[in-house]
C-alpha atoms as a PDB file:
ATOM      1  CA  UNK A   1      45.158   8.910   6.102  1.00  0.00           C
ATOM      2  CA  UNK A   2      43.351   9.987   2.969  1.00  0.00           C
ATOM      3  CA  UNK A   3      43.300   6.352   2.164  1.00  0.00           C
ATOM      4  CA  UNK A   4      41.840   5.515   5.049  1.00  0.00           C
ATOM      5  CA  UNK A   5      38.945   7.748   4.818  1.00  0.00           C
ATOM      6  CA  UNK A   6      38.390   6.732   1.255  1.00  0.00           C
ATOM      7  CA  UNK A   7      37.855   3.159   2.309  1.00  0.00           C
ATOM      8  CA  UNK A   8      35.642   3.798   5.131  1.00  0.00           C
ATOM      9  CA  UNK A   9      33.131   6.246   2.927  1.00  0.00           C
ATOM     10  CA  UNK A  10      33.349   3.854   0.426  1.00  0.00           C
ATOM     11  CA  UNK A  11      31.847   1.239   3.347  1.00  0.00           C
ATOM     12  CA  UNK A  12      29.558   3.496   4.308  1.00  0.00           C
ATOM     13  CA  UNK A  13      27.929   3.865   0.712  1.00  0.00           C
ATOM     14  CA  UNK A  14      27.698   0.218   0.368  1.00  0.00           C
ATOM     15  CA  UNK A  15      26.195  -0.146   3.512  1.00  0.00           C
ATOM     16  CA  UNK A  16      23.895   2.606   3.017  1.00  0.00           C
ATOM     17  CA  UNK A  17      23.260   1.445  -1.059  1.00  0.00           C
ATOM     18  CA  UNK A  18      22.581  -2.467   0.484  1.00  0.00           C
ATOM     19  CA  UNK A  19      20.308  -1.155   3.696  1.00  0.00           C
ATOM     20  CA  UNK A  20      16.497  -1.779   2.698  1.00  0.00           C
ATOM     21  CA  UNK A  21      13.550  -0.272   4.337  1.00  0.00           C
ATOM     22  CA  UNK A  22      10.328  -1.290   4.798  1.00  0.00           C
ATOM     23  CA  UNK A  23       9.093  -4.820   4.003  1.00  0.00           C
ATOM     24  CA  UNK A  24       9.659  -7.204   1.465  1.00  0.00           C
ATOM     25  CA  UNK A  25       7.834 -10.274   0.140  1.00  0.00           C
ATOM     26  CA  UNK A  26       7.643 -12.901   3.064  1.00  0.00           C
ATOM     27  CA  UNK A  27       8.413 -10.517   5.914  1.00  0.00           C
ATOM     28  CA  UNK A  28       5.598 -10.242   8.570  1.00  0.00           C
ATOM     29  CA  UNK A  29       3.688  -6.786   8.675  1.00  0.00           C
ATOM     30  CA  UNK A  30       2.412  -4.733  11.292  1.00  0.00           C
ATOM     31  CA  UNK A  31      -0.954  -4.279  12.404  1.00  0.00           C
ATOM     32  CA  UNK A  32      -2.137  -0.577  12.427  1.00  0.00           C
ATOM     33  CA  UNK A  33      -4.888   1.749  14.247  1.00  0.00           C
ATOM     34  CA  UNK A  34      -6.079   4.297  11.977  1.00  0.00           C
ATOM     35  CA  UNK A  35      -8.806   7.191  11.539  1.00  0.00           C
ATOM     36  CA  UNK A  36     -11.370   6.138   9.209  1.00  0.00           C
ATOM     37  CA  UNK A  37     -13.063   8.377   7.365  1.00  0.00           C
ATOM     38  CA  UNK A  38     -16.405   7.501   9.285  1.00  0.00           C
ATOM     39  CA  UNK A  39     -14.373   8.653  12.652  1.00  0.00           C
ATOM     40  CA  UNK A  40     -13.894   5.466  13.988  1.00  0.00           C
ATOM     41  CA  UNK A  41     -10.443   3.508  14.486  1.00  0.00           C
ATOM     42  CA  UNK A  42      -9.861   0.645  12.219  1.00  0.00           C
ATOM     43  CA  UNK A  43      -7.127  -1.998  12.558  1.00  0.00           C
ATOM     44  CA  UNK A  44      -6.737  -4.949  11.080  1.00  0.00           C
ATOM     45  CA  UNK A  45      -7.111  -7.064  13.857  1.00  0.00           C
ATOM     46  CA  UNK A  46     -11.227  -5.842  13.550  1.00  0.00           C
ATOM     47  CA  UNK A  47     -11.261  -8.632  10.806  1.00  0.00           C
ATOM     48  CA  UNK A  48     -11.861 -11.909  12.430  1.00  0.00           C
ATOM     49  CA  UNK A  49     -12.863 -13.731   9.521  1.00  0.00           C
ATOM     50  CA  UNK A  50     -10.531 -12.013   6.776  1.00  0.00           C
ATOM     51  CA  UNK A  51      -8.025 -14.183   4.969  1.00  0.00           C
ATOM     52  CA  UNK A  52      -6.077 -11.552   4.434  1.00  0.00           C
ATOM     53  CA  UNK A  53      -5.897  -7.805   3.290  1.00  0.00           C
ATOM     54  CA  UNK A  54      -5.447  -5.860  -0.124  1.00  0.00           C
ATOM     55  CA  UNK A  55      -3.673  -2.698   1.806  1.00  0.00           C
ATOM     56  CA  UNK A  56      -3.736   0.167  -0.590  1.00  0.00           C
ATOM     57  CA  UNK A  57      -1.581   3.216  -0.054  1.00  0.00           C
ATOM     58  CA  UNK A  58      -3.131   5.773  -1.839  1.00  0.00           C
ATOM     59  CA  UNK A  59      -5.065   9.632  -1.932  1.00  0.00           C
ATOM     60  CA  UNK A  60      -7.187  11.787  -3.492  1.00  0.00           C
ATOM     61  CA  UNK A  61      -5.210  14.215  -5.083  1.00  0.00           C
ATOM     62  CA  UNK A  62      -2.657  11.893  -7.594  1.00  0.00           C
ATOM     63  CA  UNK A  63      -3.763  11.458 -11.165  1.00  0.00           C
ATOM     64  CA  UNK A  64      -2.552   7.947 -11.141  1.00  0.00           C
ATOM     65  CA  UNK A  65      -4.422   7.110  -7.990  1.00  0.00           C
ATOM     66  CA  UNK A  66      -7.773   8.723  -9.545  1.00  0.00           C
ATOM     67  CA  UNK A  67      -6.613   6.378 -12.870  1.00  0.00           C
ATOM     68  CA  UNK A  68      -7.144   3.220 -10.257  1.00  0.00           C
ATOM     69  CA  UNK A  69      -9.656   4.377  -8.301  1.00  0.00           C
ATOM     70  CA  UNK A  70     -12.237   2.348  -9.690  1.00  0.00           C
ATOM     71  CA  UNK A  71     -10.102  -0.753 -10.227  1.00  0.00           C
ATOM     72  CA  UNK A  72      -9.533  -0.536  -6.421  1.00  0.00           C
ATOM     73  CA  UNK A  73     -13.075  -0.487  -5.742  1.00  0.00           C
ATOM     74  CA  UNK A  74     -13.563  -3.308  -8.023  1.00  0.00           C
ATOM     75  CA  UNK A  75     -10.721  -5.650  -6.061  1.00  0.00           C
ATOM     76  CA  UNK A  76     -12.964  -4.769  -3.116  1.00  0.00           C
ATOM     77  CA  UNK A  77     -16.060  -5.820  -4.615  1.00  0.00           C
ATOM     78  CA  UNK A  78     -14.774  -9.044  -6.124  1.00  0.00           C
ATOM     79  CA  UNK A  79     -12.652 -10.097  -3.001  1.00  0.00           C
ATOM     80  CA  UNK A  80     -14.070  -8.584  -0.248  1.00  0.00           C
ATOM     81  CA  UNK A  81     -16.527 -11.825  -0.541  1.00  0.00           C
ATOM     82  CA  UNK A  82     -13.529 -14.271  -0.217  1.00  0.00           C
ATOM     83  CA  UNK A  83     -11.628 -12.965   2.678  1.00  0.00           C
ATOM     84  CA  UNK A  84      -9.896 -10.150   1.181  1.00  0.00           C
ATOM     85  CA  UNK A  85     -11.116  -6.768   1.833  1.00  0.00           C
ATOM     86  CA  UNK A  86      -9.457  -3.512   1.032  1.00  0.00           C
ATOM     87  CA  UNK A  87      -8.092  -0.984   3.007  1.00  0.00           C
ATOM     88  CA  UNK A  88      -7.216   2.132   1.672  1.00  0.00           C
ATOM     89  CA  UNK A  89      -4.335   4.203   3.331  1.00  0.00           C
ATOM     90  CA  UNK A  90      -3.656   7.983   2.896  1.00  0.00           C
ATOM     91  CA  UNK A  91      -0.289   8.782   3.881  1.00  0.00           C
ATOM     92  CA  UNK A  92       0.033  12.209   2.215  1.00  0.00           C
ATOM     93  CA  UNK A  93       0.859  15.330   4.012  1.00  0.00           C
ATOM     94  CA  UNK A  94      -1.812  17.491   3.974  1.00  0.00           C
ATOM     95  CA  UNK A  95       0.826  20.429   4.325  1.00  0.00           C
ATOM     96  CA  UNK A  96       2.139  19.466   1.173  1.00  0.00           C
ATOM     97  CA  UNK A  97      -1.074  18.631  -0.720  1.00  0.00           C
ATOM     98  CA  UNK A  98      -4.218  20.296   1.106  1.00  0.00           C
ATOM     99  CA  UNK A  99      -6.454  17.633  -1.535  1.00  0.00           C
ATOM    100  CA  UNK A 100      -5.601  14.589   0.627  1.00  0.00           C
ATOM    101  CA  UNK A 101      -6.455  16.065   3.893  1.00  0.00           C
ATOM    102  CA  UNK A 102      -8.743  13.878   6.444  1.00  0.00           C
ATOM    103  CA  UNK A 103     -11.989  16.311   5.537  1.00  0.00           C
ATOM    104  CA  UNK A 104     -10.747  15.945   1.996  1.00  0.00           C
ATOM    105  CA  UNK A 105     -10.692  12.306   2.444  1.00  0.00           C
ATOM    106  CA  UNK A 106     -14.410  12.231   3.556  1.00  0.00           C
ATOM    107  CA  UNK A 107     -15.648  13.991   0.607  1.00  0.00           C
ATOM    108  CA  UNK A 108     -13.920  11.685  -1.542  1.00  0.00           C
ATOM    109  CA  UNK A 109     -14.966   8.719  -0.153  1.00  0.00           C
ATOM    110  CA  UNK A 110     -18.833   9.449   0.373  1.00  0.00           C
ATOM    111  CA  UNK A 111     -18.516  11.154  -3.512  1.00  0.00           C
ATOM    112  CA  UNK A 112     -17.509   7.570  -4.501  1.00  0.00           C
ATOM    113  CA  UNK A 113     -19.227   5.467  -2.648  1.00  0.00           C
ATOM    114  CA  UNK A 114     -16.298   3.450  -0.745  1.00  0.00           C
ATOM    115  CA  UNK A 115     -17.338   0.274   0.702  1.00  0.00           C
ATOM    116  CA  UNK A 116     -13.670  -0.247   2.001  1.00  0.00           C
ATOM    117  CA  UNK A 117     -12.395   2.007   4.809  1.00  0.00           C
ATOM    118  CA  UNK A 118     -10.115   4.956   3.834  1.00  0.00           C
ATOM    119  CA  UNK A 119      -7.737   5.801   6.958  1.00  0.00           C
ATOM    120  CA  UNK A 120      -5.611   8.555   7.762  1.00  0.00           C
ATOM    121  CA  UNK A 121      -1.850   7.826   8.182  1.00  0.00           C
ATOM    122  CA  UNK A 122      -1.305  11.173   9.776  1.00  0.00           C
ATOM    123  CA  UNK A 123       2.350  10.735  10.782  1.00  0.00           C
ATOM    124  CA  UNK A 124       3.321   8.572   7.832  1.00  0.00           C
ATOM    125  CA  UNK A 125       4.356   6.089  10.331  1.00  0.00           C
ATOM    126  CA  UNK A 126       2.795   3.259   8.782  1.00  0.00           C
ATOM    127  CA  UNK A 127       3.294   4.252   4.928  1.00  0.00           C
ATOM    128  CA  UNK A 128       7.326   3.785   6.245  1.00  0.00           C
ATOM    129  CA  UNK A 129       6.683   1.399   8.354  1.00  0.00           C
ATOM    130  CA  UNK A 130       5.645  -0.531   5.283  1.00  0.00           C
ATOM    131  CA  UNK A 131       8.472   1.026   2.583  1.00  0.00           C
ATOM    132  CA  UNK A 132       5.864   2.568   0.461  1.00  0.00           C
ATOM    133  CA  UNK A 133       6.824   4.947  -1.937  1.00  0.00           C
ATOM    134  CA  UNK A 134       4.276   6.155  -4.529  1.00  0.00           C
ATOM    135  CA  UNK A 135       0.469   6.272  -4.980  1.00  0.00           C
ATOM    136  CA  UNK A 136      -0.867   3.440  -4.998  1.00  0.00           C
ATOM    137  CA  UNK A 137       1.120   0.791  -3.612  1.00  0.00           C
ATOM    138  CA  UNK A 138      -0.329  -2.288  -3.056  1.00  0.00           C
ATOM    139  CA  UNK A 139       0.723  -4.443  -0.256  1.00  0.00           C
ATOM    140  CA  UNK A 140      -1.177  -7.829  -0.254  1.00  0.00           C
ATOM    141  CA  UNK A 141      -1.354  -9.581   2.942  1.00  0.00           C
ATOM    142  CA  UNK A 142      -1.968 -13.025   3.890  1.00  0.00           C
ATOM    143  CA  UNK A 143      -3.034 -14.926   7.417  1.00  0.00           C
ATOM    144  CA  UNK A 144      -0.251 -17.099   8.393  1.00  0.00           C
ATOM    145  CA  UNK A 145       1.656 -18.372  11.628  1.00  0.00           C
ATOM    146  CA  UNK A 146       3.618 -16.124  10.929  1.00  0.00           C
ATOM    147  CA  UNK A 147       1.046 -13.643  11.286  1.00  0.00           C
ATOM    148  CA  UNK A 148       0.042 -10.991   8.833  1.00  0.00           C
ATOM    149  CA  UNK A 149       2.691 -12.440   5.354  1.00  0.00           C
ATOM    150  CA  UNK A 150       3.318  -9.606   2.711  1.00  0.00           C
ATOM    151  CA  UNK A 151       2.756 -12.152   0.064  1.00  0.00           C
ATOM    152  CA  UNK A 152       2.912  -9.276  -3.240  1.00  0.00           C
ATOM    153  CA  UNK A 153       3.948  -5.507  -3.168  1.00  0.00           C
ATOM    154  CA  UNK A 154       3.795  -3.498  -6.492  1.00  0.00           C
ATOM    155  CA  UNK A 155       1.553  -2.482  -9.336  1.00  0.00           C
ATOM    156  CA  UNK A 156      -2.033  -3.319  -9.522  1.00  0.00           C
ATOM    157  CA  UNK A 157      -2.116  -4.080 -12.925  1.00  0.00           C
ATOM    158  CA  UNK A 158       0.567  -3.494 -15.928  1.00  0.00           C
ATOM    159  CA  UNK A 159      -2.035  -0.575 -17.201  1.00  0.00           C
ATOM    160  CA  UNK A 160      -2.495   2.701 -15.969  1.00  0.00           C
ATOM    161  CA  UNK A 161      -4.186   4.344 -18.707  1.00  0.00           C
ATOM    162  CA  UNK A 162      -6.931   1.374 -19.538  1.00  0.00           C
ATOM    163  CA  UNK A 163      -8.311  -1.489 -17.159  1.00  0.00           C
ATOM    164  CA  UNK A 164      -9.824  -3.093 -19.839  1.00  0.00           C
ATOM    165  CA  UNK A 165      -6.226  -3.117 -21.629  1.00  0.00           C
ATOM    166  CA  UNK A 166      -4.342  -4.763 -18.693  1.00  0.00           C
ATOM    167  CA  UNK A 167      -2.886  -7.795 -19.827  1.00  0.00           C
ATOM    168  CA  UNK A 168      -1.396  -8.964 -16.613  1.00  0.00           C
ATOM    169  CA  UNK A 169      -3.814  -8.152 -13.048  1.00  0.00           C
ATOM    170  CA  UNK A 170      -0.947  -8.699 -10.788  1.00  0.00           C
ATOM    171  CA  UNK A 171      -3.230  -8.477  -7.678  1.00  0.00           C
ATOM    172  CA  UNK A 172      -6.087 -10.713  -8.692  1.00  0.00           C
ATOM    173  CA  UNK A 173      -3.963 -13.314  -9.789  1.00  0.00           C
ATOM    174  CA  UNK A 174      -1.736 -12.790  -6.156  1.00  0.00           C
ATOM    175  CA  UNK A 175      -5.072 -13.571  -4.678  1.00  0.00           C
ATOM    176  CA  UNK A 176      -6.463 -16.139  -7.041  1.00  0.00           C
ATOM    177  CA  UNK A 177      -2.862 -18.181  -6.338  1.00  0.00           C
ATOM    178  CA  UNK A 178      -2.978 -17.603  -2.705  1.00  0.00           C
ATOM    179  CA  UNK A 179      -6.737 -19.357  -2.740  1.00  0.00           C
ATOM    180  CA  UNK A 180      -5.431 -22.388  -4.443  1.00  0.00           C
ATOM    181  CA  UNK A 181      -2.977 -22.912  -2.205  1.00  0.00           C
ATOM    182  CA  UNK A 182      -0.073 -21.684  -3.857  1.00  0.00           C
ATOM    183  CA  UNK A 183       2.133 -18.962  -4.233  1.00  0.00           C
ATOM    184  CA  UNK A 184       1.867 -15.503  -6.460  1.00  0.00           C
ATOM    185  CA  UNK A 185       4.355 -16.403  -9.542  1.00  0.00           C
ATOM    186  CA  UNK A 186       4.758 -12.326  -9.589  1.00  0.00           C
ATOM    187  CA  UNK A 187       5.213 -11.383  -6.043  1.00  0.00           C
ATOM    188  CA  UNK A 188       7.053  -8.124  -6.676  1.00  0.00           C
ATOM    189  CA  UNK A 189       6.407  -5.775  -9.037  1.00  0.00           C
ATOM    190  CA  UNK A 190       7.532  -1.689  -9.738  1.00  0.00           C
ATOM    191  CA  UNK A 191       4.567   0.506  -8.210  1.00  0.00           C
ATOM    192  CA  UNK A 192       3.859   3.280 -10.722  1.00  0.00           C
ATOM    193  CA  UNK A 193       1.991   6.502  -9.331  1.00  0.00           C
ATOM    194  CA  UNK A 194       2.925   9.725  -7.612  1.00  0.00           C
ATOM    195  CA  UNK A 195       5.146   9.819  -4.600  1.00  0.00           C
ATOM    196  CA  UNK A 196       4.477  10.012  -1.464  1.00  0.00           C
ATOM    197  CA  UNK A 197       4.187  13.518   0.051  1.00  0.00           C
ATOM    198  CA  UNK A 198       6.561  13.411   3.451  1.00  0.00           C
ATOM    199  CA  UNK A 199       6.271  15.778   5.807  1.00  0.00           C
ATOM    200  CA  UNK A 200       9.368  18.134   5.642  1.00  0.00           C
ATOM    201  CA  UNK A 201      11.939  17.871   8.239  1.00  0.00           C
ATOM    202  CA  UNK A 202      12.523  20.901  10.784  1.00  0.00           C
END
């Protein structure tokens, strides 16, 4: 008997060590309806013309999300042009961190300038929806048949401390493949920031 249950909790660990949430490179994402920070409802589907979509899950409050604030704005700037806006996602709990609340948000993003909206993932539906995990995350999209094609998740770059320093822009040169045609030669890289605040369970 003892046997027995040693074999199936041993099944249920590798099931449960093998199970994978959230998307992965060549899935097809979901389309979202969010709370910009302007009080309007933004979904990606608003984009006629866009290419595809630099989808940032970030905040205000992490010190590694402040590190790539600017870079952010920059991949905004530079792609913005060519069919690939950013949008900016703040799945924190405000609970948990009363920085990254919606009014919070506002601030932030009229402080800075944004030219990107900033949206409110209230009930973290979307930041699991998607499988991210820290601040940021990038998720880079791209227009297919298929529909919206996770064609890169990770890092932004393979420097958090200096922009200028980065020898490898993982998301630029994502982009830069997808507009030649081809495919990202990194399409998966380790996200390095804070974690996502979740809400905590009653």
């Amino acid at each position: 008997m003892n046997r027995l249950l040693v074999g199936f909790l041993a099944l249920v660990l590798a099931a449960s060590c093998t199970a994978q949430t959230g998307y992965k490179v060549g899935d097809a994402a979901r389309d979202f309806s969010l709370k910009n920070v302007d009080g309007r409802t933004v979904s990606m589907k608003d984009f006629a013309d866009a290419k595809g979509f630099i989808v940032v899950f970030t905040c205000n409050s992490c010190p590694y999300a402040r590190a790539y604030e600017q870079r952010i704005m920059d991949l905004h700037a530079k792609y913005a042009s060519k069919g690939y806006p950013v949008i900016a996602i703040n799945p924190n709990d405000e609970g948990r961190q009363p920085e990254d609340s919606f009014d919070n948000m506002v601030k932030r993003a009229k402080e800075k300038g944004y030219a990107f909206p900033y949206l409110h993932d209230e009930t973290q539906e979307i930041a699991a929806a998607y499988g991210a995990t820290r601040t940021p995350h990038v998720y880079l999209l791209e227009k297919t048949a298929k529909g919206l094609e996770v064609a890169y998740i990770g890092a932004i770059d393979d420097n958090v401390e200096d922009a200028g320093a980065a020898k490898v822009r993982y998301v630029e040169a994502a982009i830069d493949a997808l507009s030649s045609g081809q495919k990202p030669a990194t399409s998966s890289t380790k996200a390095i920031g804070c974690t996502i605040k979740w809400k905590k369970s009653s």
